[in-house]
N, C-alpha and C. Protein backbone atom coordinates (compact mmCIF):
# COMPACT_ATOMS: atom_id res chain seq x y z
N UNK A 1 0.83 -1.20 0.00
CA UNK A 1 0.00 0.00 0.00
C UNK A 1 0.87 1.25 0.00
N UNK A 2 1.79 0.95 0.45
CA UNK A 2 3.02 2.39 0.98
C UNK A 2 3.23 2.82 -0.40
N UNK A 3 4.13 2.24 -1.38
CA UNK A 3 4.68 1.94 -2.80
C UNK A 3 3.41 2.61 -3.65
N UNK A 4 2.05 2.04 -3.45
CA UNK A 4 0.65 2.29 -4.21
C UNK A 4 0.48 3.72 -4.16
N UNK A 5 0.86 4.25 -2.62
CA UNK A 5 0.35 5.51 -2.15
C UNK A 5 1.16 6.52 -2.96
N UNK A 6 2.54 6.11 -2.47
CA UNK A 6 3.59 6.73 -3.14
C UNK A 6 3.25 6.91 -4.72
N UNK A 7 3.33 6.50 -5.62
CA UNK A 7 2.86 6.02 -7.01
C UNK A 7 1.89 6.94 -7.33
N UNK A 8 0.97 6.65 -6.50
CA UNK A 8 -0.35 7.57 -6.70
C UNK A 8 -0.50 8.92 -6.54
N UNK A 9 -0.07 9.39 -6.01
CA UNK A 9 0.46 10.95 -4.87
C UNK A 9 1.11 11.58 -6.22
N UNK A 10 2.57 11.32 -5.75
CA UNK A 10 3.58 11.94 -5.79
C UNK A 10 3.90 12.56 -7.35
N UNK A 11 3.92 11.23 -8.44
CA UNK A 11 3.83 11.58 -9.63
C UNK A 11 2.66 12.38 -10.66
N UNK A 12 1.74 11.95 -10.28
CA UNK A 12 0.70 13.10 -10.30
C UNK A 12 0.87 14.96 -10.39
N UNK A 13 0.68 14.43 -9.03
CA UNK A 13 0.85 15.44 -8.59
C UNK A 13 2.03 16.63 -8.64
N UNK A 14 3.30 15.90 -9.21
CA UNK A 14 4.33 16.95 -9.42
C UNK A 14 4.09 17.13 -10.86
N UNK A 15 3.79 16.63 -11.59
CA UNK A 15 3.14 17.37 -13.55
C UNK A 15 2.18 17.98 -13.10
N UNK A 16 1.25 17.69 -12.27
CA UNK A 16 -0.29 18.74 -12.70
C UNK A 16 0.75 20.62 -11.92
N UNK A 17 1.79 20.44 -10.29
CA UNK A 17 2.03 21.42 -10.22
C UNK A 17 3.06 21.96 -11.05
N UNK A 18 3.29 21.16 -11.00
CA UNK A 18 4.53 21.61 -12.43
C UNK A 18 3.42 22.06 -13.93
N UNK A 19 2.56 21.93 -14.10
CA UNK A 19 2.29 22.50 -15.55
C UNK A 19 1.18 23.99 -14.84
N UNK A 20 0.74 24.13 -13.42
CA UNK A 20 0.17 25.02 -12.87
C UNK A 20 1.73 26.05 -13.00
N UNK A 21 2.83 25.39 -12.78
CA UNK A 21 4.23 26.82 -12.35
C UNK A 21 4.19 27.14 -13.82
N UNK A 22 4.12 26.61 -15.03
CA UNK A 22 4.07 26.93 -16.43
C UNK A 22 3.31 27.90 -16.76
N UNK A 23 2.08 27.57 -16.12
CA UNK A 23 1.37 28.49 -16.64
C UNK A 23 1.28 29.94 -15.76
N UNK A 24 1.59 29.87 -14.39
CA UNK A 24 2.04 31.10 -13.69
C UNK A 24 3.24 31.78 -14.32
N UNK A 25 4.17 31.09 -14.90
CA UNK A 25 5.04 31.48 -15.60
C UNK A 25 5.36 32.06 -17.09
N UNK A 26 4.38 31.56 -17.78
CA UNK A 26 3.98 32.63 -18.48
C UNK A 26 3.47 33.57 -18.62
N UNK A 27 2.59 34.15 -17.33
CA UNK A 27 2.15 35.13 -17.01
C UNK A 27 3.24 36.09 -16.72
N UNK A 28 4.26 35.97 -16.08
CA UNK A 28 5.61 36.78 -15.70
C UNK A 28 6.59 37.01 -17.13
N UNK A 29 6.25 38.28 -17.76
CA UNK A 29 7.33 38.61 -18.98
C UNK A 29 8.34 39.18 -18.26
N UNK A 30 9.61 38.64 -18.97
CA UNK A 30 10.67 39.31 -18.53
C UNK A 30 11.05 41.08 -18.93
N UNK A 31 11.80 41.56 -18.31
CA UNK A 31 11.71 43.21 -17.96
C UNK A 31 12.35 43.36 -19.82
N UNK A 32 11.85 44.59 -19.92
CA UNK A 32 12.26 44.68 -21.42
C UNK A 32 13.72 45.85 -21.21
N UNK A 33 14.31 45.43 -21.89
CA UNK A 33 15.73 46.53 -22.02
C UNK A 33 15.69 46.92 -23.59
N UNK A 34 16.54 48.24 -23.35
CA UNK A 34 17.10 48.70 -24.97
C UNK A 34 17.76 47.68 -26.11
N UNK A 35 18.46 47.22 -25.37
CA UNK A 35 19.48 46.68 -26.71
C UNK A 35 19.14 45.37 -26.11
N UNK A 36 18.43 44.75 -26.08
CA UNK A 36 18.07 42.84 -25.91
C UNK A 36 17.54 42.64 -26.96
N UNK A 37 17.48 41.38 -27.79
CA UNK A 37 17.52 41.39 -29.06
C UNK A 37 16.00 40.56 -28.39
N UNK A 38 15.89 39.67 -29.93
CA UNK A 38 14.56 39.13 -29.61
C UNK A 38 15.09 37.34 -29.15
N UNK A 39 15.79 36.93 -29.71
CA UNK A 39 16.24 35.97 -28.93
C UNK A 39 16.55 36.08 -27.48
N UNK A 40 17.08 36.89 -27.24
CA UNK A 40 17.42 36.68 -25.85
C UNK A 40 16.25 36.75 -25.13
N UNK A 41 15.05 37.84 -25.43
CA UNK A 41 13.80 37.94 -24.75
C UNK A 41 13.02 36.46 -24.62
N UNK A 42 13.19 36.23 -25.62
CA UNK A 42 12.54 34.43 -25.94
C UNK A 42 13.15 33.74 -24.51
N UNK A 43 14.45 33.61 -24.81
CA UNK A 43 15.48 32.80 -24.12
C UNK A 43 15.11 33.21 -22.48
N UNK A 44 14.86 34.06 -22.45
CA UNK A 44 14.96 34.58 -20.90
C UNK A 44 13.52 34.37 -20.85
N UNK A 45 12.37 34.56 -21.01
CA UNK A 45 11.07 34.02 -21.14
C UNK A 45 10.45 32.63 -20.61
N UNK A 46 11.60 31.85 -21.81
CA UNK A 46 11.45 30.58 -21.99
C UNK A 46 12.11 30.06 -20.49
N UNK A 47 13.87 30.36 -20.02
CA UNK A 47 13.90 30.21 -19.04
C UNK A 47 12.97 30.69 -17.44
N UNK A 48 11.96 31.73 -17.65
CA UNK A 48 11.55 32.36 -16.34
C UNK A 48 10.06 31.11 -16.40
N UNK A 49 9.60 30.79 -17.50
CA UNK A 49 8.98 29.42 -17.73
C UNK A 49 9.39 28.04 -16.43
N UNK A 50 10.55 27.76 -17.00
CA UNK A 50 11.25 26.51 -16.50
C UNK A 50 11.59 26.92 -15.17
N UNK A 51 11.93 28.02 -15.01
CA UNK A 51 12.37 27.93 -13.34
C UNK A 51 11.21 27.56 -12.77
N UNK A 52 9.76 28.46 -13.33
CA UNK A 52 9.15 28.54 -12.39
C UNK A 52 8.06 27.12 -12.27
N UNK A 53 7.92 26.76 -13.46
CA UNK A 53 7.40 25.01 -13.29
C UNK A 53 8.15 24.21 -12.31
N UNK A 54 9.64 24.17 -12.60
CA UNK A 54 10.50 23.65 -11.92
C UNK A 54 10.17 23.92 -10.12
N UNK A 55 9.81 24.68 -10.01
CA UNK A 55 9.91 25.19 -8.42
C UNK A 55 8.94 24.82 -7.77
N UNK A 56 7.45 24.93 -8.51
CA UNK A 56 6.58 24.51 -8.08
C UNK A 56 6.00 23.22 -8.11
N UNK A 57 6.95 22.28 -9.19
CA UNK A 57 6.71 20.85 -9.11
C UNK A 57 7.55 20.27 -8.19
N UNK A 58 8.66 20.82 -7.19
CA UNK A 58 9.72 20.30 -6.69
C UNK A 58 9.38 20.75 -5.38
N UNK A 59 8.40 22.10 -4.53
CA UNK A 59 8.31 22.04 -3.92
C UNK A 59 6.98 20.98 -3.78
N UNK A 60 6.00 20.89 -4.30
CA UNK A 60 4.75 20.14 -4.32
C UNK A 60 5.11 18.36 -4.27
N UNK A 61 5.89 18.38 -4.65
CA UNK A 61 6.85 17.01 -4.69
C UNK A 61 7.24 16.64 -3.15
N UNK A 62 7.64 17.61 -2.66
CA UNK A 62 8.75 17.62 -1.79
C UNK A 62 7.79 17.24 -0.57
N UNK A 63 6.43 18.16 -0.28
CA UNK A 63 5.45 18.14 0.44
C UNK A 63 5.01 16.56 0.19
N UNK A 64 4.53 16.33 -0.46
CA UNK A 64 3.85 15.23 -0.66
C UNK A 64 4.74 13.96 0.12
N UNK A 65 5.83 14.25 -0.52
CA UNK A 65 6.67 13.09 0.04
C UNK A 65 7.02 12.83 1.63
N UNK A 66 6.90 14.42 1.73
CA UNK A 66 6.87 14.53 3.68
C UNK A 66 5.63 14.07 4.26
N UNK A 67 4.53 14.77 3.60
CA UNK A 67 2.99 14.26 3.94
C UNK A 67 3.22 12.39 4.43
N UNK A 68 3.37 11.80 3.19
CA UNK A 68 3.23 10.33 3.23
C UNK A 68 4.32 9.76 4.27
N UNK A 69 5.67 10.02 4.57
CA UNK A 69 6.29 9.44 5.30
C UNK A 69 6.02 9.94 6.67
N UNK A 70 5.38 11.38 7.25
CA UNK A 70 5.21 11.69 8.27
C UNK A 70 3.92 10.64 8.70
N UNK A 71 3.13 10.46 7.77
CA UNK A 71 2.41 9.85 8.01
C UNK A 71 2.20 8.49 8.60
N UNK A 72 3.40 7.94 7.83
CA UNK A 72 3.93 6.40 8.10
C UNK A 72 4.21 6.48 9.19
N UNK A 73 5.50 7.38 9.52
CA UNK A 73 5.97 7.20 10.92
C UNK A 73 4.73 7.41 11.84
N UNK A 74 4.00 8.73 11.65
CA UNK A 74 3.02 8.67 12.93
C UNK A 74 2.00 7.49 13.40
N UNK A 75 2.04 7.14 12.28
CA UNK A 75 1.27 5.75 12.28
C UNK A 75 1.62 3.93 13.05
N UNK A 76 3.02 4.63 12.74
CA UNK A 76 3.97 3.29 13.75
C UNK A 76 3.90 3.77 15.15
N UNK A 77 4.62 4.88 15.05
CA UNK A 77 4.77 5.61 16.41
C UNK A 77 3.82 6.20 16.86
N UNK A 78 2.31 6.29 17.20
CA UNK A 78 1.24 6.52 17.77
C UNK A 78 0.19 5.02 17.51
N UNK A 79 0.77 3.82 16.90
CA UNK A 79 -0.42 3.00 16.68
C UNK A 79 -1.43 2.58 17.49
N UNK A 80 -1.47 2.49 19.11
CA UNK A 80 -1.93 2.12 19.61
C UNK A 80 -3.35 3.23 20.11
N UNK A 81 -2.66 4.29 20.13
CA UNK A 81 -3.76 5.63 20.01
C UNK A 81 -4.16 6.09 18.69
N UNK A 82 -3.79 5.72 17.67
CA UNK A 82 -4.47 5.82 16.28
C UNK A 82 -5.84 5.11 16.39
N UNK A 83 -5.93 3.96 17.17
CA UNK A 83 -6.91 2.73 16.94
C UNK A 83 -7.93 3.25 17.38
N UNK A 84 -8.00 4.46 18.02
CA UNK A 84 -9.19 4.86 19.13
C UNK A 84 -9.82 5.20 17.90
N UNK A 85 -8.76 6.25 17.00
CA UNK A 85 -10.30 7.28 15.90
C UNK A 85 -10.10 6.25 14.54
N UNK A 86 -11.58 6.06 14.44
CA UNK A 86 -11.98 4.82 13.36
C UNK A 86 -12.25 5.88 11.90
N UNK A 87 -12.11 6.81 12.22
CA UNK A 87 -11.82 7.99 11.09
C UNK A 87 -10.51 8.42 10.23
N UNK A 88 -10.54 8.11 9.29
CA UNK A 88 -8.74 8.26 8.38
C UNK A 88 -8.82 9.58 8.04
N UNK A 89 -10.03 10.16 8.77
CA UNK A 89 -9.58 12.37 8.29
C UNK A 89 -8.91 12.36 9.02
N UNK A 90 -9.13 11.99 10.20
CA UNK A 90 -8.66 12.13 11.62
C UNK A 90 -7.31 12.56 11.58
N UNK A 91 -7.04 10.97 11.19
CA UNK A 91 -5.21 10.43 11.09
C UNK A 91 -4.55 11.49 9.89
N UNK A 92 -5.07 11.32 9.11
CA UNK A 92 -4.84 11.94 7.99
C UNK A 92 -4.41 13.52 8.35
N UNK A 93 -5.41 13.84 9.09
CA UNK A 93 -5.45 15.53 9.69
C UNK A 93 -3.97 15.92 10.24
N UNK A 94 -3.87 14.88 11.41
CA UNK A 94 -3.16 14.77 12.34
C UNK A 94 -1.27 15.06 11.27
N UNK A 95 -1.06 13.88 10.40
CA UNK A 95 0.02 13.62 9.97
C UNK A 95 -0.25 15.20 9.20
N UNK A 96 -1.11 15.22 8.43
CA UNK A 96 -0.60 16.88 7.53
C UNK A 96 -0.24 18.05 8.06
N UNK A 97 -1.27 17.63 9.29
CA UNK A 97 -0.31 18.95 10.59
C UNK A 97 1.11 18.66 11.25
N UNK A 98 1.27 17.65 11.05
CA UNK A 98 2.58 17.65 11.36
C UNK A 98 3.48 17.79 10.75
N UNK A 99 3.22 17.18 8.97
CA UNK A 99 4.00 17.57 8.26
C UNK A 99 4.09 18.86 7.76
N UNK A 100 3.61 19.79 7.73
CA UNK A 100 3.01 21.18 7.40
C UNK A 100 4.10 21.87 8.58
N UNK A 101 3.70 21.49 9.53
CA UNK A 101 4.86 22.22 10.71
C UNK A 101 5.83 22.04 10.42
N UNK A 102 6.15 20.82 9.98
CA UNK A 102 7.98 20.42 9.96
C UNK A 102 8.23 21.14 8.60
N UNK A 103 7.39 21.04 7.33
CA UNK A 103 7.53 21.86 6.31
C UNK A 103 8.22 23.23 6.70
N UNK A 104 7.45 24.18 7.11
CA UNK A 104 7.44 24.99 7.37
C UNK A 104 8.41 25.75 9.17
N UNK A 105 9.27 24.77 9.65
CA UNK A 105 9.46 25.00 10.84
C UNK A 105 10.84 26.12 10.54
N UNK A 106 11.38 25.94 9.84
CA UNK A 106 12.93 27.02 9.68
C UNK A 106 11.78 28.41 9.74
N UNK A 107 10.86 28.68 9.08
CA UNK A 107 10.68 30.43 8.99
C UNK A 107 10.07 30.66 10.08
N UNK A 108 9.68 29.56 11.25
CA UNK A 108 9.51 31.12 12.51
C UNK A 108 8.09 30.29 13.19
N UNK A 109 7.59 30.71 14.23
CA UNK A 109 6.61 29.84 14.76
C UNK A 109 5.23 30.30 13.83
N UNK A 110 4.78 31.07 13.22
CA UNK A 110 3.70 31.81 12.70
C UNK A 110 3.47 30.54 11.18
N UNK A 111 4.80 30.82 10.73
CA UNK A 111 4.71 30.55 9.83
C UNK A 111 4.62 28.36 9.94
N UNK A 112 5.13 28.04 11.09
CA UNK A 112 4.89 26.68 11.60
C UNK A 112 3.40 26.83 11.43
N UNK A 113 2.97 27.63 12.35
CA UNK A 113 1.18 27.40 12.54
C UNK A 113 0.68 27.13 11.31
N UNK A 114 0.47 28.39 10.50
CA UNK A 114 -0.14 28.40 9.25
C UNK A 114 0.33 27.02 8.65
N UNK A 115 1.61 26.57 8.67
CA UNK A 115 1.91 25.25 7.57
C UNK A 115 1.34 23.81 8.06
N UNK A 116 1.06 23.78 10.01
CA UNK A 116 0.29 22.57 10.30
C UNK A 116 -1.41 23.19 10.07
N UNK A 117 -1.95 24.19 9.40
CA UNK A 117 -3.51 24.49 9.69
C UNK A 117 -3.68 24.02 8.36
N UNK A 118 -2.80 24.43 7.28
CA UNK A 118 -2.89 24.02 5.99
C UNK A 118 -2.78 22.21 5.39
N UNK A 119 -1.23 22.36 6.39
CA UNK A 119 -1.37 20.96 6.24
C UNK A 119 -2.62 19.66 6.51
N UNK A 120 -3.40 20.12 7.69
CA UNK A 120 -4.22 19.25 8.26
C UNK A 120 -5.87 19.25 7.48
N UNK A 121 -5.98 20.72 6.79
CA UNK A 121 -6.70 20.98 5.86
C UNK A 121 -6.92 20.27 4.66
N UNK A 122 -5.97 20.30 3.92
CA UNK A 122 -5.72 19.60 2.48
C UNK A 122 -5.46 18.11 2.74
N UNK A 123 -4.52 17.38 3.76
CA UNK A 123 -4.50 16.45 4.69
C UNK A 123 -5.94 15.54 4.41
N UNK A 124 -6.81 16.21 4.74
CA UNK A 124 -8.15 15.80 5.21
C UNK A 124 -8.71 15.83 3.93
N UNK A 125 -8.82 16.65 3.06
CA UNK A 125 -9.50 17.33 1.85
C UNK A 125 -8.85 16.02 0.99
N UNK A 126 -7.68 15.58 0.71
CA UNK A 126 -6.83 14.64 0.44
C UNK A 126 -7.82 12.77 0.43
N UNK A 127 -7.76 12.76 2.25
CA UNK A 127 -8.59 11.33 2.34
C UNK A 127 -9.76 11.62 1.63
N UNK A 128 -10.98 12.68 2.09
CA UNK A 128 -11.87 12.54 1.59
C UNK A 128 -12.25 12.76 -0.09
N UNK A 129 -11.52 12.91 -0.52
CA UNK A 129 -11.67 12.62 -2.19
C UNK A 129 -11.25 11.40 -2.57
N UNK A 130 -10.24 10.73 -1.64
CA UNK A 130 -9.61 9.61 -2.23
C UNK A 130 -10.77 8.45 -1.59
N UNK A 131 -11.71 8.50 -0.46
CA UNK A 131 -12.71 7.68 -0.34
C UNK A 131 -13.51 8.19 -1.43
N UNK A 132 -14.14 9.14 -1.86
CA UNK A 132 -15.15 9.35 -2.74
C UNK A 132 -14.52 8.61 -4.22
N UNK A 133 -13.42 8.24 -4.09
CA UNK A 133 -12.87 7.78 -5.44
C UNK A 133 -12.47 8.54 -6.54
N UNK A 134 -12.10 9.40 -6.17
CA UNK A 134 -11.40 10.90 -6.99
C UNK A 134 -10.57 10.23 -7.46
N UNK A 135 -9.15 9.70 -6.97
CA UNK A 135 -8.07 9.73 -7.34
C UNK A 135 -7.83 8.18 -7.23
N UNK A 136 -8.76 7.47 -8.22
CA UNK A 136 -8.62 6.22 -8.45
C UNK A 136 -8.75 5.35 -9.52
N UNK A 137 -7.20 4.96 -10.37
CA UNK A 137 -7.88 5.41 -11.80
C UNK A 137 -7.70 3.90 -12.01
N UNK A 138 -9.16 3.14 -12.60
CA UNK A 138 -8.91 1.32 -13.07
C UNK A 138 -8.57 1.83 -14.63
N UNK A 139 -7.56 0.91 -14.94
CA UNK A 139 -7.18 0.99 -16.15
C UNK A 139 -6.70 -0.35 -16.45
């Protein structure tokens, strides 16, 4: 199931944010100067493109991958108090807030909060699409 989860998540999910940074990224033209020819405008364009797909499929990547292993661990290391809530928002909640904090723990306690409120949010938003069968593709 770990491998399934992984599989399912992660790759996904870093093309769909990765083609969301594309398209934020073409919204951002680069600054126009006197003497820049038209290649280079392209070139610098084309690169402010790639960074910015790049950034947002690598941080969205990065999350995900913390999401699922925070998860694992909390799941070993709390199992016996997991068993009480027969609810997987619950658990689910629990690990995205944690991973969201740890995400977010270098910029400062504020910014911890906001990253476990978010985390436990989408966390949750996460199980319950994947019971409704959102993100379940028979092929």
């Amino acid at each position: 199931m770990f491998t399934e989860r992984l599989s399912a998540t992660i790759g996904p999910s870093y093309f769909c944010s990765m083609i969301i940074g594309g398209f934020i990224g073409l919204t951002k033209t680069p600054a126009a100067r006197n003497r820049r020819t038209t290649r280079l405008m392209v070139n610098s364009y084309v690169n402010n493109v790639g960074k910015t797909s790049s950034k947002f499929g690598n941080n969205v990547g990065g999350a995900i991958l913390m999401y699922i292993t925070m998860g694992k661990f909390l799941n070993f290391l709390f199992q016996e108090e997991f068993e009480d809530f027969t609810n997987t928002q619950t658990q689910s909640a629990i690990a995205g807030a944690a991973s969201g904090a740890l995400y977010k723990c270098t910029r400062g306690p504020r910014a911890m909060g906001l990253g476990a409120v978010m985390g436990a949010g989408i966390g949750s938003l996460y199980v319950a699409l994947w019971e409704k069968g959102y993100f379940r593709f028979n092929f």
